[in-house]
Every structure is written in C-alpha cells, then in structure tokens.
ModelCIF file with pLDDT and N, C-alpha, C, O atoms, coordinates in Angstrom:
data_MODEL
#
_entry.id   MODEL 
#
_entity.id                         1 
_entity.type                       polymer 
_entity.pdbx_number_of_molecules   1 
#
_entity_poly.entity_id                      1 
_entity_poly.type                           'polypeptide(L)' 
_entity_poly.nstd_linkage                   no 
_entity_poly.nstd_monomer                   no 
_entity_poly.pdbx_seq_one_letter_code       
;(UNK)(UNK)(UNK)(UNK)(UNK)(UNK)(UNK)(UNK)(UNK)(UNK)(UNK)(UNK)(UNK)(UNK)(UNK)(UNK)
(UNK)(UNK)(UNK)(UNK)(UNK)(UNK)(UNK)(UNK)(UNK)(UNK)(UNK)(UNK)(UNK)(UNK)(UNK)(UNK)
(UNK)(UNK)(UNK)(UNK)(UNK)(UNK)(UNK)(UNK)(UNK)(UNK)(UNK)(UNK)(UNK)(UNK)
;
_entity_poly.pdbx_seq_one_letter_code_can   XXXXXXXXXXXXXXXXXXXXXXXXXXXXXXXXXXXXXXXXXXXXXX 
_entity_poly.pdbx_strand_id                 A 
#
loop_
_entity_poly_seq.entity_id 
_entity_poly_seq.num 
_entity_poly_seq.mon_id 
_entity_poly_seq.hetero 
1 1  UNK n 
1 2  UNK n 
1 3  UNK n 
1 4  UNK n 
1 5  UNK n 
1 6  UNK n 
1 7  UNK n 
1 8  UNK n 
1 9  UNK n 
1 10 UNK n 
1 11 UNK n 
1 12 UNK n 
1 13 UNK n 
1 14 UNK n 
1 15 UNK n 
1 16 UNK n 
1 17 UNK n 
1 18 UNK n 
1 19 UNK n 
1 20 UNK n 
1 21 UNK n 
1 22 UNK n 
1 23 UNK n 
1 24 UNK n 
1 25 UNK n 
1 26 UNK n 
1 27 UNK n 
1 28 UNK n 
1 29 UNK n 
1 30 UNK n 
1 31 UNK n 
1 32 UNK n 
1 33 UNK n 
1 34 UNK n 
1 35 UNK n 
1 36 UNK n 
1 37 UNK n 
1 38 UNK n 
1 39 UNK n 
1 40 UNK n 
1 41 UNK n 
1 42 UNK n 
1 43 UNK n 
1 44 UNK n 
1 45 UNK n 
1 46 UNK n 
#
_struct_asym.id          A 
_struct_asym.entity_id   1 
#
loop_
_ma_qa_metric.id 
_ma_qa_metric.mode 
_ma_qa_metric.name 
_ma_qa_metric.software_group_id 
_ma_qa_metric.type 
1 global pLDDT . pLDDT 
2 local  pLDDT . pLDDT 
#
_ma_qa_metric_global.metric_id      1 
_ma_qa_metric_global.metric_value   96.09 
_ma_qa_metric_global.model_id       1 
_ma_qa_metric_global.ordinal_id     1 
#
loop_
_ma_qa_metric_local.label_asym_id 
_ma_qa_metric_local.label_comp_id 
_ma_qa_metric_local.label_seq_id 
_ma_qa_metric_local.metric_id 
_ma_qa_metric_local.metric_value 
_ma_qa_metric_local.model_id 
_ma_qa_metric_local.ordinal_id 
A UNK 1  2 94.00 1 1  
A UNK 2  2 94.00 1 2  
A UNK 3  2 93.00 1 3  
A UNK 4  2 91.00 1 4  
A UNK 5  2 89.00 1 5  
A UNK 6  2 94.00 1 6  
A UNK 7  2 95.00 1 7  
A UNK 8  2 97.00 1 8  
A UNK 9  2 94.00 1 9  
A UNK 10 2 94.00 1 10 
A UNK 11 2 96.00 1 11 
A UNK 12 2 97.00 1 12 
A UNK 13 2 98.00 1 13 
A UNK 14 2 98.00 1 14 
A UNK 15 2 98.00 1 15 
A UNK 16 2 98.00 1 16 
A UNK 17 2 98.00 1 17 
A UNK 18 2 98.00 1 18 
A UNK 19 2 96.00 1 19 
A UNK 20 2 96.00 1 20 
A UNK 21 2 98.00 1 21 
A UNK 22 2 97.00 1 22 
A UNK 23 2 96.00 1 23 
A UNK 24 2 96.00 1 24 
A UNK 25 2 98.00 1 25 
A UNK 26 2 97.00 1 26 
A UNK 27 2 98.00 1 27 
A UNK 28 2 98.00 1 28 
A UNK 29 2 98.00 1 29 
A UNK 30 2 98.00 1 30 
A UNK 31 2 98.00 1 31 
A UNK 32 2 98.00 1 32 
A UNK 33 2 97.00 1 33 
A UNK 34 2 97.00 1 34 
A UNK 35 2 97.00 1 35 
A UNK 36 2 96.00 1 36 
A UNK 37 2 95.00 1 37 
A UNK 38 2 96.00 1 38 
A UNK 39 2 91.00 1 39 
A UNK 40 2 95.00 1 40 
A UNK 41 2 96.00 1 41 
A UNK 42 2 96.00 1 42 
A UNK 43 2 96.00 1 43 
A UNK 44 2 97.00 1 44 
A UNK 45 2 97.00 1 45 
A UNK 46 2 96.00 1 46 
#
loop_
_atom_site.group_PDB 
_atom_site.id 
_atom_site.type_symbol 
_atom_site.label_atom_id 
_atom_site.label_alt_id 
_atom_site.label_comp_id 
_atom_site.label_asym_id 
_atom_site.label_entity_id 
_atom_site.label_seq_id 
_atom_site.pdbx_PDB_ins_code 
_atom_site.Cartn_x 
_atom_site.Cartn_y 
_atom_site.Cartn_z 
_atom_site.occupancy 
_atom_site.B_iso_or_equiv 
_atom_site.pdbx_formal_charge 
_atom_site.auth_seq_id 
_atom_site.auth_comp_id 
_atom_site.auth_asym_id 
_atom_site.auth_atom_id 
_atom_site.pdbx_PDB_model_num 
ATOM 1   N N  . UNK A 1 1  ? -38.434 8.422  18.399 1.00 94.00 ? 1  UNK A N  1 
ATOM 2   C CA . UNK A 1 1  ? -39.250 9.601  18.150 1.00 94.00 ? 1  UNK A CA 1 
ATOM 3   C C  . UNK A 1 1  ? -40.577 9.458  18.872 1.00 94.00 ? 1  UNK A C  1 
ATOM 4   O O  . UNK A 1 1  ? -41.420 8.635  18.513 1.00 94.00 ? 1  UNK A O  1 
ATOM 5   N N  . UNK A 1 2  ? -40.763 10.405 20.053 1.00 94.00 ? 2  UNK A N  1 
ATOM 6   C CA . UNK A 1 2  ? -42.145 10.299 20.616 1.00 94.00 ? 2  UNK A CA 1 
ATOM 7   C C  . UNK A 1 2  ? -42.993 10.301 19.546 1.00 94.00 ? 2  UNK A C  1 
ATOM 8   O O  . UNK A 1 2  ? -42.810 10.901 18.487 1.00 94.00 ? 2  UNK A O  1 
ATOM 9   N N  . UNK A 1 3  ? -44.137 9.462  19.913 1.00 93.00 ? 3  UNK A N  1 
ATOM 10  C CA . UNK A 1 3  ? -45.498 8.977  18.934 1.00 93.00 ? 3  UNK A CA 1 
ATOM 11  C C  . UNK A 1 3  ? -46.154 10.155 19.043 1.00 93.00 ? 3  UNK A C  1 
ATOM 12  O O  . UNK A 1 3  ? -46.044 10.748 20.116 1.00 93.00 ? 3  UNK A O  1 
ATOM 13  N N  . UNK A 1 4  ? -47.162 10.887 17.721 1.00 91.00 ? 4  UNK A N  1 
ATOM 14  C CA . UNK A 1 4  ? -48.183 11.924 18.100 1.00 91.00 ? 4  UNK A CA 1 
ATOM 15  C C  . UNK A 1 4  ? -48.936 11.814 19.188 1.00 91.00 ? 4  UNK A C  1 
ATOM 16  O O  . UNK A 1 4  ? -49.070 12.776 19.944 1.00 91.00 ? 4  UNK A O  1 
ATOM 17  N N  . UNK A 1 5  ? -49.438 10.815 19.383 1.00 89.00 ? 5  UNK A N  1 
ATOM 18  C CA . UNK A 1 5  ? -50.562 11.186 20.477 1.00 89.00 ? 5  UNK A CA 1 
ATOM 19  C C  . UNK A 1 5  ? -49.647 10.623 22.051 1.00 89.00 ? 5  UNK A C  1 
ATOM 20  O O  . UNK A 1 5  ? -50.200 10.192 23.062 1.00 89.00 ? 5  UNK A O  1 
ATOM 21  N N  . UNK A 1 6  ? -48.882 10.710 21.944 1.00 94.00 ? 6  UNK A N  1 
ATOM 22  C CA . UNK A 1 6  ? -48.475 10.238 23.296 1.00 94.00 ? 6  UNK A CA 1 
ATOM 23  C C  . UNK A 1 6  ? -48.592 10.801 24.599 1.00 94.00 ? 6  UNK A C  1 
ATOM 24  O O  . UNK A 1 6  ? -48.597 12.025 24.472 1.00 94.00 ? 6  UNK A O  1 
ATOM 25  N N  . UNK A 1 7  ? -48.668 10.535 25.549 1.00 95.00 ? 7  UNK A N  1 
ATOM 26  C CA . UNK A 1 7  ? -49.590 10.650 27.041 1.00 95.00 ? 7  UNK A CA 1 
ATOM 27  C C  . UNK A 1 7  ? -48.929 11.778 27.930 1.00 95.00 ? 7  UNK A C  1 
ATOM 28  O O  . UNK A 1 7  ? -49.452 12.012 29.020 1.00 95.00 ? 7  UNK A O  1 
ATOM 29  N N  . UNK A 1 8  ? -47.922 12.422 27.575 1.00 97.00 ? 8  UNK A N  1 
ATOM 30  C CA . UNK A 1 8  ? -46.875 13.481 28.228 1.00 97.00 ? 8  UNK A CA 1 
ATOM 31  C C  . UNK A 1 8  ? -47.355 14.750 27.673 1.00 97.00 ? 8  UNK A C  1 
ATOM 32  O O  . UNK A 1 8  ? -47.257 15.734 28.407 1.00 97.00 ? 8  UNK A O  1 
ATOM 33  N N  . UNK A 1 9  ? -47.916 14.915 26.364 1.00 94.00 ? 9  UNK A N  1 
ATOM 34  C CA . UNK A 1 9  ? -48.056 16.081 25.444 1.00 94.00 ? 9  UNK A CA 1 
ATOM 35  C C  . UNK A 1 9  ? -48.318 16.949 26.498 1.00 94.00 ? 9  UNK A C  1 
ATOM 36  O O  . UNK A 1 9  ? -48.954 16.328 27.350 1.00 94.00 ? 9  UNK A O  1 
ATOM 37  N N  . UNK A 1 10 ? -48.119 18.097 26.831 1.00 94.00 ? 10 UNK A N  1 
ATOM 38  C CA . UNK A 1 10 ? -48.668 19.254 27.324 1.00 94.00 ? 10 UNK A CA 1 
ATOM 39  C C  . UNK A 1 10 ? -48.669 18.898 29.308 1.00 94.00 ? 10 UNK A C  1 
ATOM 40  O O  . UNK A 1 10 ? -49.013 19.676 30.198 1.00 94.00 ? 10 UNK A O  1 
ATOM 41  N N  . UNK A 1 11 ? -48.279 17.816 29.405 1.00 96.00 ? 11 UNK A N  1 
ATOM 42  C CA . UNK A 1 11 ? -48.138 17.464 31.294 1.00 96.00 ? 11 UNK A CA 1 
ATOM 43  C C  . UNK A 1 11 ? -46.986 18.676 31.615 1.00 96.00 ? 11 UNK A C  1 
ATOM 44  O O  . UNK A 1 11 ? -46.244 19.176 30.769 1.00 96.00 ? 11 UNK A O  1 
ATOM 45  N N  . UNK A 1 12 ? -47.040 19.034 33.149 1.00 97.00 ? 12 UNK A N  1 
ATOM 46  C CA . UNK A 1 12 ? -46.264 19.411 33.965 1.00 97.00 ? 12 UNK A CA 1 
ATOM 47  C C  . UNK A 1 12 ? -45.284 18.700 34.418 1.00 97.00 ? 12 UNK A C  1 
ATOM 48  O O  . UNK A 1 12 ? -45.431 18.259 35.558 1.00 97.00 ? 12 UNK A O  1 
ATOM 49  N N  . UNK A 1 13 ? -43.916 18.350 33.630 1.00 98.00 ? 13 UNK A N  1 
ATOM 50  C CA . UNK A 1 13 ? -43.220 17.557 33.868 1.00 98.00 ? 13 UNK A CA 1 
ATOM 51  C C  . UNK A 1 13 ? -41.869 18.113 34.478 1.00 98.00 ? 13 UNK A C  1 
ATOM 52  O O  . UNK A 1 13 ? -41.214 18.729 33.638 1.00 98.00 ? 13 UNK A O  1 
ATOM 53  N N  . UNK A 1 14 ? -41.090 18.023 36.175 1.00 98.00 ? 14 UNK A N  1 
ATOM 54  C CA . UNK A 1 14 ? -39.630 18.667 36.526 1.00 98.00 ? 14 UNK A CA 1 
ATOM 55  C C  . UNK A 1 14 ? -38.905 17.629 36.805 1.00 98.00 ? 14 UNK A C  1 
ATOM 56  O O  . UNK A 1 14 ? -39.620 16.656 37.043 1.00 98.00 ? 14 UNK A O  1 
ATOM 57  N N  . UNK A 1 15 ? -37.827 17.420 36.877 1.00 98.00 ? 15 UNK A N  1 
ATOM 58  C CA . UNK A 1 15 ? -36.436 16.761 36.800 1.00 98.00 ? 15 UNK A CA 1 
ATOM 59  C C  . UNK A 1 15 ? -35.599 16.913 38.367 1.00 98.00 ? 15 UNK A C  1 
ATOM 60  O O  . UNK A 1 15 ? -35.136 17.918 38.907 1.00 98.00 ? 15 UNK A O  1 
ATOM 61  N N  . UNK A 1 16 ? -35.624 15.684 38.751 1.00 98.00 ? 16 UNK A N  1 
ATOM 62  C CA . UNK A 1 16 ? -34.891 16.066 40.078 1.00 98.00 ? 16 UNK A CA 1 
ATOM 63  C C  . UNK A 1 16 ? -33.158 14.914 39.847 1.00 98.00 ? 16 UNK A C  1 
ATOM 64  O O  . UNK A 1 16 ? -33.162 13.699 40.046 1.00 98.00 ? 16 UNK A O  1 
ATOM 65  N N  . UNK A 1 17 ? -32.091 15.593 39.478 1.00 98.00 ? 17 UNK A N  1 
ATOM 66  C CA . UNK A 1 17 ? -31.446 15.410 39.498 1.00 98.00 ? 17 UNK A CA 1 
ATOM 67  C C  . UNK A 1 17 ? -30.380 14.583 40.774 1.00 98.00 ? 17 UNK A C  1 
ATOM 68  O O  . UNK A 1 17 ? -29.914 14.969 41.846 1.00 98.00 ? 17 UNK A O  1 
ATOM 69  N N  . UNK A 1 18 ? -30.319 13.499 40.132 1.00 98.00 ? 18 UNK A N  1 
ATOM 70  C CA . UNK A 1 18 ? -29.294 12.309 40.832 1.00 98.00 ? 18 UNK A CA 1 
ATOM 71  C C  . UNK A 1 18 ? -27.416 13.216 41.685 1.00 98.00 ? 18 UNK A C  1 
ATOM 72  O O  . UNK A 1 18 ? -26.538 14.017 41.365 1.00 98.00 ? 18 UNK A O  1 
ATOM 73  N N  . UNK A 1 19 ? -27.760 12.449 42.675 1.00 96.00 ? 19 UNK A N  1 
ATOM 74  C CA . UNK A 1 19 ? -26.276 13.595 42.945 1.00 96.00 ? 19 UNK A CA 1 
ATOM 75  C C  . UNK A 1 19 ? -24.996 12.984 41.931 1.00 96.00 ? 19 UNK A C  1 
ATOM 76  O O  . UNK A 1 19 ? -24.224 13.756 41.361 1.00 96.00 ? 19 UNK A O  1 
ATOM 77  N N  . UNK A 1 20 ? -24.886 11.278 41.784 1.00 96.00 ? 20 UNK A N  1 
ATOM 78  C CA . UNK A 1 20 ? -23.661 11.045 41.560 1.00 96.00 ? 20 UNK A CA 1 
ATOM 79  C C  . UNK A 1 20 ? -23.974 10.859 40.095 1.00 96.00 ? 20 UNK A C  1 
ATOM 80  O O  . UNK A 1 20 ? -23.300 9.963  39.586 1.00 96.00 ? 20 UNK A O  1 
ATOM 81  N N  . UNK A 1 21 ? -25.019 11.613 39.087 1.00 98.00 ? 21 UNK A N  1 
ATOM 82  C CA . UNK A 1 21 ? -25.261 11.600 37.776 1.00 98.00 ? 21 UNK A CA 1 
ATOM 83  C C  . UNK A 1 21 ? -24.629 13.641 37.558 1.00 98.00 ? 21 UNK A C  1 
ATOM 84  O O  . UNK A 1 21 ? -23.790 14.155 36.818 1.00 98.00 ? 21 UNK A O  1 
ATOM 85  N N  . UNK A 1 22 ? -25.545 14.200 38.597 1.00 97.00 ? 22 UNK A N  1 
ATOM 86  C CA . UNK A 1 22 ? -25.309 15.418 38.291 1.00 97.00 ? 22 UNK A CA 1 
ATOM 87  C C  . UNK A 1 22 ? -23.905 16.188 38.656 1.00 97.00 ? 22 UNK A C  1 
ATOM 88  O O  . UNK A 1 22 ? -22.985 16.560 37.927 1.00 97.00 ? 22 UNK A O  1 
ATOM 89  N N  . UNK A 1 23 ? -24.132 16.290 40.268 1.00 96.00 ? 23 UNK A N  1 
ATOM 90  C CA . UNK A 1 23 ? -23.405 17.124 40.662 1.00 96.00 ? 23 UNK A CA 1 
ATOM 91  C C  . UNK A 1 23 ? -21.427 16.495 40.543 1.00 96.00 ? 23 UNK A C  1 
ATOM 92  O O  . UNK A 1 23 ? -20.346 17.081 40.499 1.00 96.00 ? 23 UNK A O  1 
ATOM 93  N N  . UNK A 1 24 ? -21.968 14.735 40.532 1.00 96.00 ? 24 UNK A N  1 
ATOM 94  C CA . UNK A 1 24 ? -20.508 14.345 40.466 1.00 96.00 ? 24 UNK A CA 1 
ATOM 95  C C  . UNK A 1 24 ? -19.908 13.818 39.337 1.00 96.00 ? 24 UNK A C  1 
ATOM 96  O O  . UNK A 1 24 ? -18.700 13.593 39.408 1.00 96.00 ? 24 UNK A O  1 
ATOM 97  N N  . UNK A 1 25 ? -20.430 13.601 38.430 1.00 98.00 ? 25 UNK A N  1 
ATOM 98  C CA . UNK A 1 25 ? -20.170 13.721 36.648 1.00 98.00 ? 25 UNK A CA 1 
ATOM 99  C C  . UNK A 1 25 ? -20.633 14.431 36.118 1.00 98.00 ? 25 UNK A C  1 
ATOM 100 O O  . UNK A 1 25 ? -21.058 14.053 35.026 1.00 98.00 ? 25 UNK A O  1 
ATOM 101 N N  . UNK A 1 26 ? -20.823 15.614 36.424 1.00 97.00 ? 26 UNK A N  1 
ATOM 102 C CA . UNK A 1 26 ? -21.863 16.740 35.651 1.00 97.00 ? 26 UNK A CA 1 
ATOM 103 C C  . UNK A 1 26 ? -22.527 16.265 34.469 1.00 97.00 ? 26 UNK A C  1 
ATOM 104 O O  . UNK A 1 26 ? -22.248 16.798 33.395 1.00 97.00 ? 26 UNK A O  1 
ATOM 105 N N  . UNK A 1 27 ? -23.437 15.258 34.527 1.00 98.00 ? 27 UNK A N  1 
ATOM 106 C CA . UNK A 1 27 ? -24.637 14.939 33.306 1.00 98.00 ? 27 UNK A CA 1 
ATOM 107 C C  . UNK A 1 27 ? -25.526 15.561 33.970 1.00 98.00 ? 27 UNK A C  1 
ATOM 108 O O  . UNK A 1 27 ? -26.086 15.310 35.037 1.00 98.00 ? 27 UNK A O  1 
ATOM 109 N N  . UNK A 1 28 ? -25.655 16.937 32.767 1.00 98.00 ? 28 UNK A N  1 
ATOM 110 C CA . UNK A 1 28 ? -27.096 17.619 33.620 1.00 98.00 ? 28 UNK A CA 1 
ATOM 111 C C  . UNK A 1 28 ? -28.040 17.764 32.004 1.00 98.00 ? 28 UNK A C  1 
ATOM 112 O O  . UNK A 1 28 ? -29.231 17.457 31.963 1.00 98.00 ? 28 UNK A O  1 
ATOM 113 N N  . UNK A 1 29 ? -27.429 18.173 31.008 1.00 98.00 ? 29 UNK A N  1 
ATOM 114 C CA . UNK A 1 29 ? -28.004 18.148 29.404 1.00 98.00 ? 29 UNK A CA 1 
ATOM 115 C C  . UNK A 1 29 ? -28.936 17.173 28.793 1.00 98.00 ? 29 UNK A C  1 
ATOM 116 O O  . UNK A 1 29 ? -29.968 17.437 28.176 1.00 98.00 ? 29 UNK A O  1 
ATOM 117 N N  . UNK A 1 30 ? -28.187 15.453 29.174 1.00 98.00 ? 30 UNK A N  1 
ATOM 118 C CA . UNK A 1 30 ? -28.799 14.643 28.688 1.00 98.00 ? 30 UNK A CA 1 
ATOM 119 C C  . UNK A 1 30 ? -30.307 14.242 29.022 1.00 98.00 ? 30 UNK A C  1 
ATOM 120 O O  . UNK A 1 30 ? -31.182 14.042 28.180 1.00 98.00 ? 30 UNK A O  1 
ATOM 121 N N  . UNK A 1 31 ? -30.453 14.158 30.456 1.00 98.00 ? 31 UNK A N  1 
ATOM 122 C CA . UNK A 1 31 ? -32.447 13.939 30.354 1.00 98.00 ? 31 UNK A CA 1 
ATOM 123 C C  . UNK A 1 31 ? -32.844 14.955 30.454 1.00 98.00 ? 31 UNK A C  1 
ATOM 124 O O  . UNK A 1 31 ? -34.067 14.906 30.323 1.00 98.00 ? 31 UNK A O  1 
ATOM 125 N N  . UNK A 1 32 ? -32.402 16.220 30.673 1.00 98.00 ? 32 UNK A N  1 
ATOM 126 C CA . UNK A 1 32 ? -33.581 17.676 30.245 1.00 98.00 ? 32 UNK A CA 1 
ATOM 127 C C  . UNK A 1 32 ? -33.393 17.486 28.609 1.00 98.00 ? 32 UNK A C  1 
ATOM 128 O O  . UNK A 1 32 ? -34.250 18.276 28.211 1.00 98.00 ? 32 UNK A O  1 
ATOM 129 N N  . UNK A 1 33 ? -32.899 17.019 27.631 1.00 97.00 ? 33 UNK A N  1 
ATOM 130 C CA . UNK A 1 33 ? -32.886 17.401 26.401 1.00 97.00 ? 33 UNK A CA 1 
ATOM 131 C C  . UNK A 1 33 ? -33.763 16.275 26.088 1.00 97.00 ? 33 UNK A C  1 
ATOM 132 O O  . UNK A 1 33 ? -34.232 16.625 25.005 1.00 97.00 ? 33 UNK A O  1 
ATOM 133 N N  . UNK A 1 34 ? -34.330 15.008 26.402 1.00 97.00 ? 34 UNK A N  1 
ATOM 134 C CA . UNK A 1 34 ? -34.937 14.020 26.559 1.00 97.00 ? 34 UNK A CA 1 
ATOM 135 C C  . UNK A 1 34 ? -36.108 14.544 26.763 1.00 97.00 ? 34 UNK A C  1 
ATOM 136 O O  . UNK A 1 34 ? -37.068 14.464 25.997 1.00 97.00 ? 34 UNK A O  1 
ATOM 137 N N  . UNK A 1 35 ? -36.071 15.040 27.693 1.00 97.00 ? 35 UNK A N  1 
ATOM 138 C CA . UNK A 1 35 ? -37.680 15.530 28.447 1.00 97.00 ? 35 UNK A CA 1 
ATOM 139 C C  . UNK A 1 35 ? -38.421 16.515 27.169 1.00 97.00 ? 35 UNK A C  1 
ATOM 140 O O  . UNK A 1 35 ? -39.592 16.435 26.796 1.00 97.00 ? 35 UNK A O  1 
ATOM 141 N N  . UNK A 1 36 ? -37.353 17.448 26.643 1.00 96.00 ? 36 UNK A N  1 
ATOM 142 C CA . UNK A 1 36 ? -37.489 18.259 25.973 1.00 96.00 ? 36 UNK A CA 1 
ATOM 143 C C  . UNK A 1 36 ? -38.181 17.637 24.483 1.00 96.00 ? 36 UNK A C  1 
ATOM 144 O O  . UNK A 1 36 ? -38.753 18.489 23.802 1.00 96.00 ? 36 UNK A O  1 
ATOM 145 N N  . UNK A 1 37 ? -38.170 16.711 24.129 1.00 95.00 ? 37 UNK A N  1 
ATOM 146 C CA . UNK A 1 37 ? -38.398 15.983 22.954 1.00 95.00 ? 37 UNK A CA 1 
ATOM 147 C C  . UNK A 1 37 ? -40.431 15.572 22.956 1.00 95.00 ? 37 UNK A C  1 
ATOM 148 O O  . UNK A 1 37 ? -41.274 15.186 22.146 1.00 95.00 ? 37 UNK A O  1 
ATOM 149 N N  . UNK A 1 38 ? -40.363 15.951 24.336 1.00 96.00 ? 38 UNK A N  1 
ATOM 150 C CA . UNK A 1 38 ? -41.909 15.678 24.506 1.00 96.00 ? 38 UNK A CA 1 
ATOM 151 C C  . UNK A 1 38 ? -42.801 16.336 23.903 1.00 96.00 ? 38 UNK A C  1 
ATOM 152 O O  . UNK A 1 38 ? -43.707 15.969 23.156 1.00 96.00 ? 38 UNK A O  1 
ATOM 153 N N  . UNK A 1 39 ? -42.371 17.719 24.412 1.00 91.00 ? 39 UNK A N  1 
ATOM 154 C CA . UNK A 1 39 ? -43.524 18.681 23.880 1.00 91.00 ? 39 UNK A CA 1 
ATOM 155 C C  . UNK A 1 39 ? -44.515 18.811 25.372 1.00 91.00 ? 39 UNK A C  1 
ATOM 156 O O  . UNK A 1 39 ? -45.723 18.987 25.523 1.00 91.00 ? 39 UNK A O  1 
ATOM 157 N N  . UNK A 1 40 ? -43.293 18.620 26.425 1.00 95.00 ? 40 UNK A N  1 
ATOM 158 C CA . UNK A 1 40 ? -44.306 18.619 27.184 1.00 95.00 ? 40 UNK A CA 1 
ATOM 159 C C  . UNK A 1 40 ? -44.000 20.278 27.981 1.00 95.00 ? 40 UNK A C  1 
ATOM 160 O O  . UNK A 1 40 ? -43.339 21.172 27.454 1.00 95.00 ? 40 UNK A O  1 
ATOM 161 N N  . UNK A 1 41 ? -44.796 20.376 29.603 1.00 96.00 ? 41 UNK A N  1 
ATOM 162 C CA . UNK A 1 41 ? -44.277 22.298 30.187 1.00 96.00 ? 41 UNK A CA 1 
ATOM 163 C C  . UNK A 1 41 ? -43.601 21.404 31.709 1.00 96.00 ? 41 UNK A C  1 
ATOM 164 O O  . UNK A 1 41 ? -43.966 20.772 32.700 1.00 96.00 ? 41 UNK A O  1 
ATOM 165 N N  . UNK A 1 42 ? -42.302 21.952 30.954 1.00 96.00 ? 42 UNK A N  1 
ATOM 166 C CA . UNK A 1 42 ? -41.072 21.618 31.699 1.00 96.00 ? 42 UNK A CA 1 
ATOM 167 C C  . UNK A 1 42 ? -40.501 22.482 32.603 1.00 96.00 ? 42 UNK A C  1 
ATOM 168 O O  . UNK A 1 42 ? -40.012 23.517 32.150 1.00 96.00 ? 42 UNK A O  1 
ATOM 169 N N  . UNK A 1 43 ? -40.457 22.257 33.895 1.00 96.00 ? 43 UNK A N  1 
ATOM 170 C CA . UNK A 1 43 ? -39.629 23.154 34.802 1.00 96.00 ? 43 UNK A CA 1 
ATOM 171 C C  . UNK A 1 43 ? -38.820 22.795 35.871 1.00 96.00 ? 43 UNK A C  1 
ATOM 172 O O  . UNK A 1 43 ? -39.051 21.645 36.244 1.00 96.00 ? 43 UNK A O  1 
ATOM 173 N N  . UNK A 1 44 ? -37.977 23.354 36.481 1.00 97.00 ? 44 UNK A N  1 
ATOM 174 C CA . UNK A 1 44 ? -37.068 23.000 37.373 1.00 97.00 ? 44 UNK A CA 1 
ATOM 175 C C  . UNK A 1 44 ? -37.343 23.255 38.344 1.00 97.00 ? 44 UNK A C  1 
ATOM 176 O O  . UNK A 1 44 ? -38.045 24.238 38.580 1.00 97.00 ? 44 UNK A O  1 
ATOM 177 N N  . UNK A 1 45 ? -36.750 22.225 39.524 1.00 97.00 ? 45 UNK A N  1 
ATOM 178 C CA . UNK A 1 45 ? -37.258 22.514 40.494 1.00 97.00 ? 45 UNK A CA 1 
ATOM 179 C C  . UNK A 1 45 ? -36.255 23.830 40.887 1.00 97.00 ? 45 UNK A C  1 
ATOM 180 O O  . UNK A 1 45 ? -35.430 24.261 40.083 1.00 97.00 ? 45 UNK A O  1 
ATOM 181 N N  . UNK A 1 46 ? -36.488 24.515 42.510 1.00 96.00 ? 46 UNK A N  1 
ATOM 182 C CA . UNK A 1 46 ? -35.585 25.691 42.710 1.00 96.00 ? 46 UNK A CA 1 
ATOM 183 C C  . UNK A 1 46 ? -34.405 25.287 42.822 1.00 96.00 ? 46 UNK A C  1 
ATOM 184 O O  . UNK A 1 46 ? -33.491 26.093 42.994 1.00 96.00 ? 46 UNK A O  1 
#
C-alpha cells in the first residue's frame, strides 16, 4: 500500500510499454493498474 506522503502523489507519470511484455503476451493491465494505485496524473503516450 503506497505510504501517505509518498513522492509520486500528484507527478506526471506515462508508461512506455515493453514489446515482448505488451504487444507479445498482451500484459498491458498489470503496471497501468500499479501506476494507478499512486494517486498520481497518468497518461499515455500516443
């Protein structure tokens, strides 16, 4: 469980996806739902 004050709160944080994580085992859920636990402003790249 991220700590309250932890150092991500509110950062600009995007995800650049691994080819042989994403595109060739399709794990695309598991570290955006990770990232998501932050509380931080999350976006993708295009």
């Amino acid at each position: 469980r991220p700590d309250d004050g932890h150092v991500f709160k509110g950062k600009k944080i995007t995800y650049h996806d691994p080819c042989y994580l994403g595109r060739a085992n399709e794990v695309y859920e598991a570290p955006r739902k990770v990232l998501e636990s932050l509380d931080a402003q999350l976006s993708e790249l295009k």
